[in-house]
Protein backbone atom coordinates (compact mmCIF):
# COMPACT_ATOMS: atom_id res chain seq x y z
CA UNK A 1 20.81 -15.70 -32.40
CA UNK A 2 21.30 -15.76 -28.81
CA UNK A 3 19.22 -16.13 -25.39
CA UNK A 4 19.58 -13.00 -22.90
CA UNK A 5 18.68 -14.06 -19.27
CA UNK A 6 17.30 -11.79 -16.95
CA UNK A 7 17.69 -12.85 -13.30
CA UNK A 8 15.94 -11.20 -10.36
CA UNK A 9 18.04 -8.46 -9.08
CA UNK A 10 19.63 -7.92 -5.96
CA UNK A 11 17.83 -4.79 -4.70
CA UNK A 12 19.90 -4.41 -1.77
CA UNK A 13 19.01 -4.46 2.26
CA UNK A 14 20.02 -7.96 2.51
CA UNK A 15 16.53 -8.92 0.88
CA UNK A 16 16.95 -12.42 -0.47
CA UNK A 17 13.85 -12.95 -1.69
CA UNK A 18 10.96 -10.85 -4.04
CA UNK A 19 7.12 -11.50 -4.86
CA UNK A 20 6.46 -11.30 -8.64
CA UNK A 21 3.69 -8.55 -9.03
CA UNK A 22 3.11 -8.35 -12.73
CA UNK A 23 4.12 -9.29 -16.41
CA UNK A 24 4.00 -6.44 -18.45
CA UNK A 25 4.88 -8.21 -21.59
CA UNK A 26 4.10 -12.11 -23.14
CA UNK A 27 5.52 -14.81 -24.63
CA UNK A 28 6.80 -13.76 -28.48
CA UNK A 29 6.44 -9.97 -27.81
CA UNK A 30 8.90 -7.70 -29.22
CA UNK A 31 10.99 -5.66 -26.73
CA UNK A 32 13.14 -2.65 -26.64
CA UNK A 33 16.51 -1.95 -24.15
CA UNK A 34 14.94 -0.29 -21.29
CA UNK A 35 11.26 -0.91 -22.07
CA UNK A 36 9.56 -2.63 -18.30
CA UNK A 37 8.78 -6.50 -18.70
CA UNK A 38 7.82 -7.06 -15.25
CA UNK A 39 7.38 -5.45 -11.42
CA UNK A 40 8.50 -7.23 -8.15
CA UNK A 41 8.22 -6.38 -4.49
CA UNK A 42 10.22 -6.80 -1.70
CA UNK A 43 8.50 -6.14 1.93
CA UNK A 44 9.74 -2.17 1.04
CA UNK A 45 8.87 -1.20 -2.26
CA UNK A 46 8.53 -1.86 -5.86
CA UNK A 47 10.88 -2.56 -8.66
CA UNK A 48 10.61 -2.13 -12.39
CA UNK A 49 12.69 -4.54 -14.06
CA UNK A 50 13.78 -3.43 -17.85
CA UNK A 51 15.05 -4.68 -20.63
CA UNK A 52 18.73 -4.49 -21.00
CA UNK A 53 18.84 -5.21 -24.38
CA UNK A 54 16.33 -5.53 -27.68
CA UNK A 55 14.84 -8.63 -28.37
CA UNK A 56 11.94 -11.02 -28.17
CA UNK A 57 10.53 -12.53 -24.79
CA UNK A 58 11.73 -16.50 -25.21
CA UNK A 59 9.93 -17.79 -21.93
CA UNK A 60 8.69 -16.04 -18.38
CA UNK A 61 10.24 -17.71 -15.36
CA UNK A 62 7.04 -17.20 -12.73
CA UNK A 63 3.89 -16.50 -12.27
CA UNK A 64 2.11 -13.57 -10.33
CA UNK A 65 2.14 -14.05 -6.72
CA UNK A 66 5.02 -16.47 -6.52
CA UNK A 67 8.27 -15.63 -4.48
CA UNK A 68 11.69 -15.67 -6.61
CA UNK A 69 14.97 -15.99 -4.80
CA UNK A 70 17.31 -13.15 -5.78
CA UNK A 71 19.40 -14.48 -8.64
CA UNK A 72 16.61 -16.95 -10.04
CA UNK A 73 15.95 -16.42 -13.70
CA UNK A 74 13.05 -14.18 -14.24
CA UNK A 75 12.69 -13.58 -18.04
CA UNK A 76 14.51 -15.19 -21.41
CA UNK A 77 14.77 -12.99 -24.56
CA UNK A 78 15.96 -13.91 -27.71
CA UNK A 79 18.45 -11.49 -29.22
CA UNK A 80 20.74 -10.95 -32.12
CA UNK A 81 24.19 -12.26 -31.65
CA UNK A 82 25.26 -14.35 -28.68
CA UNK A 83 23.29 -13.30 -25.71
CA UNK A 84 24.43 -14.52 -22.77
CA UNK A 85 23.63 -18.20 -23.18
CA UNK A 86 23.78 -19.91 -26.02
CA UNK A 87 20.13 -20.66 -27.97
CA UNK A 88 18.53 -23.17 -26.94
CA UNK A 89 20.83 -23.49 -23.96
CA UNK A 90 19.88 -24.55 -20.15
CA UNK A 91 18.97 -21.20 -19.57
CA UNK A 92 16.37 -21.32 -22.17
CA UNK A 93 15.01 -24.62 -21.46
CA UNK A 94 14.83 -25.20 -17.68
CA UNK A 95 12.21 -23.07 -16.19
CA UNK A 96 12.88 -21.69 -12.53
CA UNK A 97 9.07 -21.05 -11.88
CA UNK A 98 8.52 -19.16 -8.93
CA UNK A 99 6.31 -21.51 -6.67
CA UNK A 100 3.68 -18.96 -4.83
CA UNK A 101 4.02 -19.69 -1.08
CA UNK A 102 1.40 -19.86 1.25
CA UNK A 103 1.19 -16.49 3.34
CA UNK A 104 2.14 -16.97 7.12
CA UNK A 105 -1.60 -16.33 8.35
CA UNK A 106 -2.66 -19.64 8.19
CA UNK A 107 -1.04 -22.89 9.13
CA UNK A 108 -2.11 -24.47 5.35
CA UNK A 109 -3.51 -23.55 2.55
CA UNK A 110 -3.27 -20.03 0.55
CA UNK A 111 -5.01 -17.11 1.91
CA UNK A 112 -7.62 -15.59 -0.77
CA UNK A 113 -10.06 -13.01 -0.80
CA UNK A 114 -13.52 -14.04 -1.52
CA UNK A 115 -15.57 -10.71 -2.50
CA UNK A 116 -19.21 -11.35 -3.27
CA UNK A 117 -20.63 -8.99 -5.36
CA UNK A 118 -22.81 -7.83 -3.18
CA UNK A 119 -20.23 -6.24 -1.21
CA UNK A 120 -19.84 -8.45 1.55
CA UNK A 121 -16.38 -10.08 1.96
CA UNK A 122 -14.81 -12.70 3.66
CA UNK A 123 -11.30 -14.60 3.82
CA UNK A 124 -11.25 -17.70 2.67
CA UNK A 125 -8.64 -21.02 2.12
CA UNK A 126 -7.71 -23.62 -0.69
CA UNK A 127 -6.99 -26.79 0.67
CA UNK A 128 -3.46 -27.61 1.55
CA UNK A 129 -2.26 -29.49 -1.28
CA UNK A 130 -3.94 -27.74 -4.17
CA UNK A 131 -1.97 -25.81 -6.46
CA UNK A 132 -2.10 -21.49 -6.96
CA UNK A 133 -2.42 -22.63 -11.11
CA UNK A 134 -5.06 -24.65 -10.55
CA UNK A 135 -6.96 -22.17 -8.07
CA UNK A 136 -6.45 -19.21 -10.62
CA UNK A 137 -7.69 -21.44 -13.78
CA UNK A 138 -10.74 -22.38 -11.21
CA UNK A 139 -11.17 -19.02 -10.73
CA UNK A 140 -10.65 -17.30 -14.60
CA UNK A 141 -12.95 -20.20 -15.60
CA UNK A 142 -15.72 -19.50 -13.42
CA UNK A 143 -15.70 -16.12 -13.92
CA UNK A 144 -15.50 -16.35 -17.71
CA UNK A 145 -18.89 -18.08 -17.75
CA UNK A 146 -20.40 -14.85 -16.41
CA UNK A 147 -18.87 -12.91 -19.10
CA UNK A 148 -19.84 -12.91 -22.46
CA UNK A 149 -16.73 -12.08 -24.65
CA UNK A 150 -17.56 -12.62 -28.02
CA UNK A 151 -20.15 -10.31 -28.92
CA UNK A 152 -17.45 -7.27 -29.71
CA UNK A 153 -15.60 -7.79 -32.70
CA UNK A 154 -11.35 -8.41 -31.78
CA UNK A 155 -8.62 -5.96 -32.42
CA UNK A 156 -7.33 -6.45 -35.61
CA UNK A 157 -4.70 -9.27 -36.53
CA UNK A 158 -1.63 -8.41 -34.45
CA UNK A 159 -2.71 -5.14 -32.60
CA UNK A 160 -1.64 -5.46 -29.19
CA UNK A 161 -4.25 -3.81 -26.46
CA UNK A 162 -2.66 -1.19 -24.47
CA UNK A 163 -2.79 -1.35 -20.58
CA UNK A 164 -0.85 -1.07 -17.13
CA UNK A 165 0.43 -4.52 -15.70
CA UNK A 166 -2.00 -3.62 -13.33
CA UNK A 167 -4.67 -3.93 -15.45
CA UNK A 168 -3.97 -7.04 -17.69
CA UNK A 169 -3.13 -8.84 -14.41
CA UNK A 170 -7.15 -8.01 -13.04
CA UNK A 171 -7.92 -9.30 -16.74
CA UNK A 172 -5.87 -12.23 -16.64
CA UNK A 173 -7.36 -13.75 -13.10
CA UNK A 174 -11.38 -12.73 -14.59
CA UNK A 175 -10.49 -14.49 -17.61
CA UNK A 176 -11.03 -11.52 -19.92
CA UNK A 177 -9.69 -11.23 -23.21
CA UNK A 178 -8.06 -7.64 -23.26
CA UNK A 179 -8.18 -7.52 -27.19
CA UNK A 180 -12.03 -7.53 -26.95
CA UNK A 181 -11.90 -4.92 -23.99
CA UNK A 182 -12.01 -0.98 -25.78
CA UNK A 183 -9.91 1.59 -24.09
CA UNK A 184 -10.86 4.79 -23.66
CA UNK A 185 -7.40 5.89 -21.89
CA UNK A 186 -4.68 7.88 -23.95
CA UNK A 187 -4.08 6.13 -27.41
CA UNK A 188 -6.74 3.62 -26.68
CA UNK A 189 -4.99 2.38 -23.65
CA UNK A 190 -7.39 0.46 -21.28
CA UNK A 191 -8.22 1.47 -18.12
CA UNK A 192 -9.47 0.08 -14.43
CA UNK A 193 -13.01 1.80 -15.77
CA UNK A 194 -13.00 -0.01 -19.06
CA UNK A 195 -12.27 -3.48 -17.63
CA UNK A 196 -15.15 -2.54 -14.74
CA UNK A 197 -17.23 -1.43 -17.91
CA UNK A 198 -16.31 -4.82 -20.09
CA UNK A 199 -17.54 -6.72 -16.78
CA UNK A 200 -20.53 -5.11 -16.06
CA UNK A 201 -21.72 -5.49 -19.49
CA UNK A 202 -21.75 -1.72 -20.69
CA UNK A 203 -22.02 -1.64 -23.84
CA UNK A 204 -20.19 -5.22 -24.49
CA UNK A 205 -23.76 -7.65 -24.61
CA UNK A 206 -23.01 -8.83 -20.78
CA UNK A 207 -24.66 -12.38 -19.86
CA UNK A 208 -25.69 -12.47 -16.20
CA UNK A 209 -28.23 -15.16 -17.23
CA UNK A 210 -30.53 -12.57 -18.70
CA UNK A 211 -31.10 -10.07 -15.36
CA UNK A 212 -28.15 -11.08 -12.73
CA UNK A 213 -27.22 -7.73 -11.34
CA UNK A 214 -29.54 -5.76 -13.64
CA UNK A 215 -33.16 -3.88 -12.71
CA UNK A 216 -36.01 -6.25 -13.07
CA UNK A 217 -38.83 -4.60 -15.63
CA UNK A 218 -40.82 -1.52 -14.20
CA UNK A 219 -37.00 -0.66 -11.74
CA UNK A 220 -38.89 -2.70 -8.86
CA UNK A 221 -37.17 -5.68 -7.62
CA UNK A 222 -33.14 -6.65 -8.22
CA UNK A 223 -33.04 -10.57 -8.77
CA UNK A 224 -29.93 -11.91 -6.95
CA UNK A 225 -26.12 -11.79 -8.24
CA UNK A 226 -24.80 -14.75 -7.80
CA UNK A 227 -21.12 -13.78 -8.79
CA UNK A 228 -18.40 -14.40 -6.64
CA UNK A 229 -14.86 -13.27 -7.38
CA UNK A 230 -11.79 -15.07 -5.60
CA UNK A 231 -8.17 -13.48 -5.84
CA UNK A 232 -4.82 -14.71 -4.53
CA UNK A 233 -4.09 -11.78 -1.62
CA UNK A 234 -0.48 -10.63 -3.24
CA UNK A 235 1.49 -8.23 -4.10
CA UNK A 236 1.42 -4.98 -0.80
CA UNK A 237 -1.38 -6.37 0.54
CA UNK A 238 0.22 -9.28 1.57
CA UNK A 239 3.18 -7.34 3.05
CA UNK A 240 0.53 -5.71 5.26
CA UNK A 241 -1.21 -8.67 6.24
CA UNK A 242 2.37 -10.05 7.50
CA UNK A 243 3.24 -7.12 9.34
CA UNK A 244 -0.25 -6.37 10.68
CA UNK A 245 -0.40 -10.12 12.08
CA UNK A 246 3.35 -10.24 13.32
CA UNK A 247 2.81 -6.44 15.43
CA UNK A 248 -0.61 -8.30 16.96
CA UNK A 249 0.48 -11.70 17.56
CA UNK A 250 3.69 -10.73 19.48
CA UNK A 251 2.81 -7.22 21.19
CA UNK A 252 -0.09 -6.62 23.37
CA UNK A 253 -1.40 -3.79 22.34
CA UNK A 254 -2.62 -0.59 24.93
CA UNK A 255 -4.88 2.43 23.39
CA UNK A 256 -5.37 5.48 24.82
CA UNK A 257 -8.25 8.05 23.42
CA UNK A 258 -7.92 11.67 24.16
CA UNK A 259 -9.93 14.50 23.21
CA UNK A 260 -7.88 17.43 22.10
CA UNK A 261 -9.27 21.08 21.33
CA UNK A 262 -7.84 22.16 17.92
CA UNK A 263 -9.12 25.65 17.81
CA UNK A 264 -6.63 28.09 18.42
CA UNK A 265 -4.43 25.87 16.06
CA UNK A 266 -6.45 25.77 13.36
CA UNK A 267 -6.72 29.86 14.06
CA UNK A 268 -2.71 29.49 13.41
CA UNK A 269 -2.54 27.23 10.81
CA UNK A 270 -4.94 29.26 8.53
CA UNK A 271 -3.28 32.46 9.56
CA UNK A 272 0.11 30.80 8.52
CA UNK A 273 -1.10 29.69 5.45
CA UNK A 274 -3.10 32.73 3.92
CA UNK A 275 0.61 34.67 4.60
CA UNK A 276 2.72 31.89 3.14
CA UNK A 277 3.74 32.45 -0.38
CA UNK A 278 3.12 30.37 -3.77
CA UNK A 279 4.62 26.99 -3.87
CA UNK A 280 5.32 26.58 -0.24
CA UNK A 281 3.68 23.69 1.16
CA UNK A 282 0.12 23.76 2.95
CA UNK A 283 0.23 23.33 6.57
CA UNK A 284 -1.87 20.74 7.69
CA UNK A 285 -2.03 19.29 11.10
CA UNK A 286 0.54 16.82 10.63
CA UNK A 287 3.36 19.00 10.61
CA UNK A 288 2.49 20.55 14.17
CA UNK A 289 1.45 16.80 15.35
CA UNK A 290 5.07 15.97 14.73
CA UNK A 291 6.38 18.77 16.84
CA UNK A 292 4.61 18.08 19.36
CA UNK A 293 5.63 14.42 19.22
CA UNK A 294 8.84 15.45 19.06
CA UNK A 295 9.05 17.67 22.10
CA UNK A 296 6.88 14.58 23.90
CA UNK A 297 9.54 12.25 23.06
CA UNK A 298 12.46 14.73 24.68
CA UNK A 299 10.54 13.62 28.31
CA UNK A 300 9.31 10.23 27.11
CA UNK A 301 12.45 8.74 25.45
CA UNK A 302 11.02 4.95 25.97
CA UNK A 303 8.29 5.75 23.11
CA UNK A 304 11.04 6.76 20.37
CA UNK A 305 12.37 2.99 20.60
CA UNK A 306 12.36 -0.47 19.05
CA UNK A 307 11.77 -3.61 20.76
CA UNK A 308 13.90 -6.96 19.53
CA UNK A 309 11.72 -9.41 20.65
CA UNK A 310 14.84 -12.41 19.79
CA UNK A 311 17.53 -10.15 21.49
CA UNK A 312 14.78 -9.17 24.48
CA UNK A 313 15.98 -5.82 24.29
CA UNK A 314 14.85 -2.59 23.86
CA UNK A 315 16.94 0.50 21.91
CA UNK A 316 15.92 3.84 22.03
CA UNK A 317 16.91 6.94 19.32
CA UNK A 318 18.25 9.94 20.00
CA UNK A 319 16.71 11.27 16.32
CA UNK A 320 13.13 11.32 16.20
CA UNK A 321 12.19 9.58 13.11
CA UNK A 322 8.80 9.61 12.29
CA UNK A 323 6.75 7.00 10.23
CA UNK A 324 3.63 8.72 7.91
CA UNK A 325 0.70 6.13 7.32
CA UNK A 326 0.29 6.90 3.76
CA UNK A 327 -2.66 5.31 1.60
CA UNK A 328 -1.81 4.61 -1.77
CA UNK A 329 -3.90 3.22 -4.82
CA UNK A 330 -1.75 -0.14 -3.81
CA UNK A 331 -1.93 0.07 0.18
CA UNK A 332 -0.90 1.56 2.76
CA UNK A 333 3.04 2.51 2.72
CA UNK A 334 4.91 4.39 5.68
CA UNK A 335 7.31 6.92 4.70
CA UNK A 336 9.74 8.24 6.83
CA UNK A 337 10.48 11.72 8.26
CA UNK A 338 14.02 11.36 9.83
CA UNK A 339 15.53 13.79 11.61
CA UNK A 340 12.09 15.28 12.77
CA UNK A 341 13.68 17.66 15.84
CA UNK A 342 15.54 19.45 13.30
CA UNK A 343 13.14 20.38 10.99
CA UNK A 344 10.68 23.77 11.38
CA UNK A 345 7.10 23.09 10.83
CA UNK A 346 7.76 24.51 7.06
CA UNK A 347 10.25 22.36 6.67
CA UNK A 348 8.06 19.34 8.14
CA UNK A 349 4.94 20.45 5.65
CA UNK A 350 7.43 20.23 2.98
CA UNK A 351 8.46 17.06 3.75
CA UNK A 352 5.44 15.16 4.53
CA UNK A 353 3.70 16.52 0.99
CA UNK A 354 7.04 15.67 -1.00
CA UNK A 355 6.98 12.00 0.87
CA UNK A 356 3.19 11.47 0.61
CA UNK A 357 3.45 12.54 -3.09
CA UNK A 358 6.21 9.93 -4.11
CA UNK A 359 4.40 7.45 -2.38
CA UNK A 360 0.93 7.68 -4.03
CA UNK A 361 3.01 8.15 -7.43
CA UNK A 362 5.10 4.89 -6.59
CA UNK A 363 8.35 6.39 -6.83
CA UNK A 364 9.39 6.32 -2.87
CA UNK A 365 12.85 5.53 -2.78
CA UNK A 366 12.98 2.02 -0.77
CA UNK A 367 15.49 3.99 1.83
CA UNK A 368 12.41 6.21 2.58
CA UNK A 369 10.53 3.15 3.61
CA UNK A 370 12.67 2.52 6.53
CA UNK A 371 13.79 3.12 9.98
CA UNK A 372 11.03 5.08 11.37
CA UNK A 373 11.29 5.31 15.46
CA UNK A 374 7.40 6.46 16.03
CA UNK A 375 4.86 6.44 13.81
CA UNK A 376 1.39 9.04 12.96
CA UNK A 377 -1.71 7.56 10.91
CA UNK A 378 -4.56 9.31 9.70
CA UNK A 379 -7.83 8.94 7.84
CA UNK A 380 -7.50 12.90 7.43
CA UNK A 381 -11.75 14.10 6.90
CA UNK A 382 -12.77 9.80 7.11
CA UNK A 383 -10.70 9.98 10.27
CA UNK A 384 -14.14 8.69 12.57
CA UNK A 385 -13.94 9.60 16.29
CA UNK A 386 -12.15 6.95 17.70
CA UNK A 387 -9.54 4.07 16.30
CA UNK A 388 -7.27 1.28 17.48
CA UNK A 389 -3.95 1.69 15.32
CA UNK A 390 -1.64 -1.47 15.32
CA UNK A 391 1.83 -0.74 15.95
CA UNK A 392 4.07 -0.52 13.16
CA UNK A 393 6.52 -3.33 15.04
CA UNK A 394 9.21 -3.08 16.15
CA UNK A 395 7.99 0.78 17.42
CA UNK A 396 6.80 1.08 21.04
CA UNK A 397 4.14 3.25 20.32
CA UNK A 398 1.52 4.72 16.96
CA UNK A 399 -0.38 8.21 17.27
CA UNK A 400 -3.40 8.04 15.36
CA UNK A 401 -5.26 11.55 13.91
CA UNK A 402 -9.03 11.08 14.38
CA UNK A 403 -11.17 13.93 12.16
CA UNK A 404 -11.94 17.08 13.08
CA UNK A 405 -15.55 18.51 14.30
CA UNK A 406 -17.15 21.16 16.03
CA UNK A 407 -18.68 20.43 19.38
CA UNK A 408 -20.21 22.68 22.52
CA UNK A 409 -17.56 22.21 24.98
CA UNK A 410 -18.12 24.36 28.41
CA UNK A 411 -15.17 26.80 29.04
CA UNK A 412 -16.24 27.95 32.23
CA UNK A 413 -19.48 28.31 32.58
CA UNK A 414 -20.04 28.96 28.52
CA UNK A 415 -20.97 26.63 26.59
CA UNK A 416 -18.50 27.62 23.58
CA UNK A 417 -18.47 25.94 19.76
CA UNK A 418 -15.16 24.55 19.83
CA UNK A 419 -13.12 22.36 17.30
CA UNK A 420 -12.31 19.41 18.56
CA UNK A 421 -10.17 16.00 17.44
CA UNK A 422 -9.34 12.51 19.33
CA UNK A 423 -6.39 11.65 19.24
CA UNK A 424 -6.02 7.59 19.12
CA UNK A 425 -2.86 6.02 20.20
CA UNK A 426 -1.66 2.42 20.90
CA UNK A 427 1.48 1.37 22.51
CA UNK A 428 3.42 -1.72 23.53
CA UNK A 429 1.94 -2.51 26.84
CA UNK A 430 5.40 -4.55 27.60
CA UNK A 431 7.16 -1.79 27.46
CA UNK A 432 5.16 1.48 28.22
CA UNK A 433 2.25 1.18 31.06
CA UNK A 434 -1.35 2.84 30.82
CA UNK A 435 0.20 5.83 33.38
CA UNK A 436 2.86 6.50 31.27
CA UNK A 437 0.58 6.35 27.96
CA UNK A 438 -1.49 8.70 28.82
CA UNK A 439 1.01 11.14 30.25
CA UNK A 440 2.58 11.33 26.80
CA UNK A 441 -0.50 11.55 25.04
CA UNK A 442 -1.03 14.37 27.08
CA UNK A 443 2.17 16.43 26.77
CA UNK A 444 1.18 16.16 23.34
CA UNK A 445 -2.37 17.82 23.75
CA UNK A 446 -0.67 20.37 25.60
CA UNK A 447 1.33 21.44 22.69
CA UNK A 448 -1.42 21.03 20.31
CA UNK A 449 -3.92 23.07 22.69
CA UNK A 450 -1.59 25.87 23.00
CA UNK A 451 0.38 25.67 19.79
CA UNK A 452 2.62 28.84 20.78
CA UNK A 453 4.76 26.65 22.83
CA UNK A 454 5.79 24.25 20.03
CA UNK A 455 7.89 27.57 18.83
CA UNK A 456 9.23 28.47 22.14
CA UNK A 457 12.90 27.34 22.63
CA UNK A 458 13.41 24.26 25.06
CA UNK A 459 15.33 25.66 27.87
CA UNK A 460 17.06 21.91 28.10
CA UNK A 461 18.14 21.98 24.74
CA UNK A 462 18.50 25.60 23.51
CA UNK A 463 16.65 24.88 20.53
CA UNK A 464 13.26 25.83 18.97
């Protein structure tokens, strides 16, 4: 017998370092070549990390939320023959635990998110010297008093419960026994809904200290939940929190609100699409937002750019390159449309739905994460009237898609139902001024108010 190490892997980009995301397998579990033990993330995407080779997981190098350098030792399996150390060889026995590192928001302590049950929320701290194990055994032991876990009978002796790392990670922080949790997914697999069922006491003899959370006698009064649930912010969220505080800290932000009337191009856009054939991508706004953006950017070249604040310099792109706020069941990712000026609005539809589609599904490629020059978010219908998007740094400038509604707007002297949208845009006040804002944003609504000119040929360019 032999010991098979698994290190981190070098995903590439120059990243050097990775945030462990989940365990998908334990100590003394049986594992096949290619099966997925675990799931890291670098500040671009995801990784699955399988098994190269059959065998039995000897020891897991880490724990959830800590950062690994690339190279570090991530899992041990024991195999048949020699492995690639020796048994019971350094590898085996020296543990390179990942040490969780405290997120650059705060000058000590680890950032965590304290939800009361309620629904109320607010950020709170550990103190400085105490330990990520010791705040998550705080935190599964608290919780586990307000669960009652015994009253289901177990899975029988040696049946495994079936469930995403996603999953057994939420159970493993509440403290919940997944072999007393029953699945309702495909083959018994457990879902988000059974472990939200398992803590609410559906079914499963809940103790809330006989009414926590539960209608008082006669559906009058609701006696007060006490529960409080504390998690380590990891994983994407913490990549957004970086990036989010970074793009505020060091640019001063500008946003511009404009009203833009979206009539005659929603007239278009469902004319297009009741004439376009099966399997061709829906237009939706987007892909005439980009044109116009595109066509904006051809007399504003200083909002296609990045700033380096170290360098103090500022590069702008020839290729428009445009970044699509995407909401995912994990966070919000940013896809990238590159190439946008040479692209038809069928071909932008396409691409948008095939980006948006890999990144909700988790399998956008990490290149597709990158190098956007300008960036469009959206809420789509929750899109409000009016929002302050933070730049996605190092970009000059963000267009943000508020929803569409119908308002009377005068044309003339008529007082006309019209269908209207705000567009809400921020830019990098170091770099673009409020004039020069505002003239964009208002090329754009030009384009998007008369949508026949984003298919008229540029007379400076030659191209449509």
């Amino acid at each position: 017998m032999g010991v098979q190490v698994i290190k981190v892997p070098d995903v590439g980009e120059g990243v050097a370092e990775v945030e462990l995301v989940s365990w998908s397998v334990t100590v003394g579990d049986e594992v096949s070549r290619n099966q997925i033990l675990a799931e890291v993330m670098t500040d671009k995407a995801n990784v699955e990390i399988p098994a190269p080779i059959d065998g039995v997981v000897a020891a897991l190098n880490g724990e959830i939320g800590g950062v690994m350098a690339v190279g570090s030792t991530l899992i041990e399996l024991t195999v048949e023959g020699a492995g690639d150390e020796p048994e019971g060889g350094g590898a085996a026995i020296v543990k390179e635990a990942a040490q969780p590192r405290s997120a650059p928001l705060l000058d000590d302590g680890h950032l965590t998110l304290s939800v009361v049950a309620n629904g109320s929320a607010e950020t709170a701290t550990t103190s400085a010297g105490r330990e990520r194990n010791d705040a998550t055994t705080d935190t599964a032991a608290a919780l586990g008093r307000s669960i009652a876990v015994g009253e289901r009978p177990p899975r029988t002796e040696g049946e495994k419960p079936l469930a995403t790392p996603a999953v057994r990670h939420r159970a493993r922080v509440a403290g919940i026994d997944l072999r007393r949790v029953p699945g309702t997914g495909p083959a018994g697999r457990i879902t988000h809904e059974d472990l939200d069922a398992f803590w609410h006491g559906a079914g499963v003899g809940y103790d809330g200290g006989g009414a926590a959370g539960s209608p008082v006698a006669g559906g009058r009064r609701r006696q007060p939940d006490q529960r409080v649930d504390e998690q380590p912010i990891i994983g994407i969220r913490r990549q957004i929190a970086k990036r989010t505080l970074a793009a505020t800290q060091s640019i001063p932000h500008i946003t511009y609100v404009e009203e833009v009337d979206v009539t005659a191009l929603e007239d278009l856009r469902a004319t297009l699409n009741d004439d376009s054939p099966d399997g061709v991508a829906r237009l939706t706004v987007l892909p005439f937002l980009i044109r116009a953006i595109v066509d904006a950017v051809g007399e504003f070249p200083r909002m296609n750019a990045h700033v380096d604040d170290d360098a103090g310099t500022l590069t702008t792109h020839g290729g428009v390159h445009v970044g699509i706020a995407t909401q995912t069941p994990n966070g919000l990712v940013v896809p990238v449309v590159r190439h946008a000026e040479t692209a038809s609005i069928w071909e932008l539809a396409q691409r948008v739905a095939d980006l948006a589609e890999a990144a909700r599904s988790g399998k956008v490629a990490p290149a597709d994460l990158t190098g956007s020059t300008i960036t469009i978010t959206s809420l789509g219908p929750l899109g409000g009237l009016v929002t302050t998007p933070v730049i996605n740094k190092p970009e000059v400038a963000i267009v943000g898609v508020n929803k569409i509604t119908t308002r009377p707007v005068y044309i003339g002297d008529a007082l006309l139902p019209r269908k209207m949208m705000n567009l809400s845009s921020s830019f990098d006040h170091r770099i673009v001024d409020g004039w020069d804002a505002a003239s964009f944003v208002q090329r754009i609504r030009r384009s998007i108010e008369q949508p026949a000119l984003l298919f008229v040929d540029d007379p400076a360019s030659g191209s449509a």
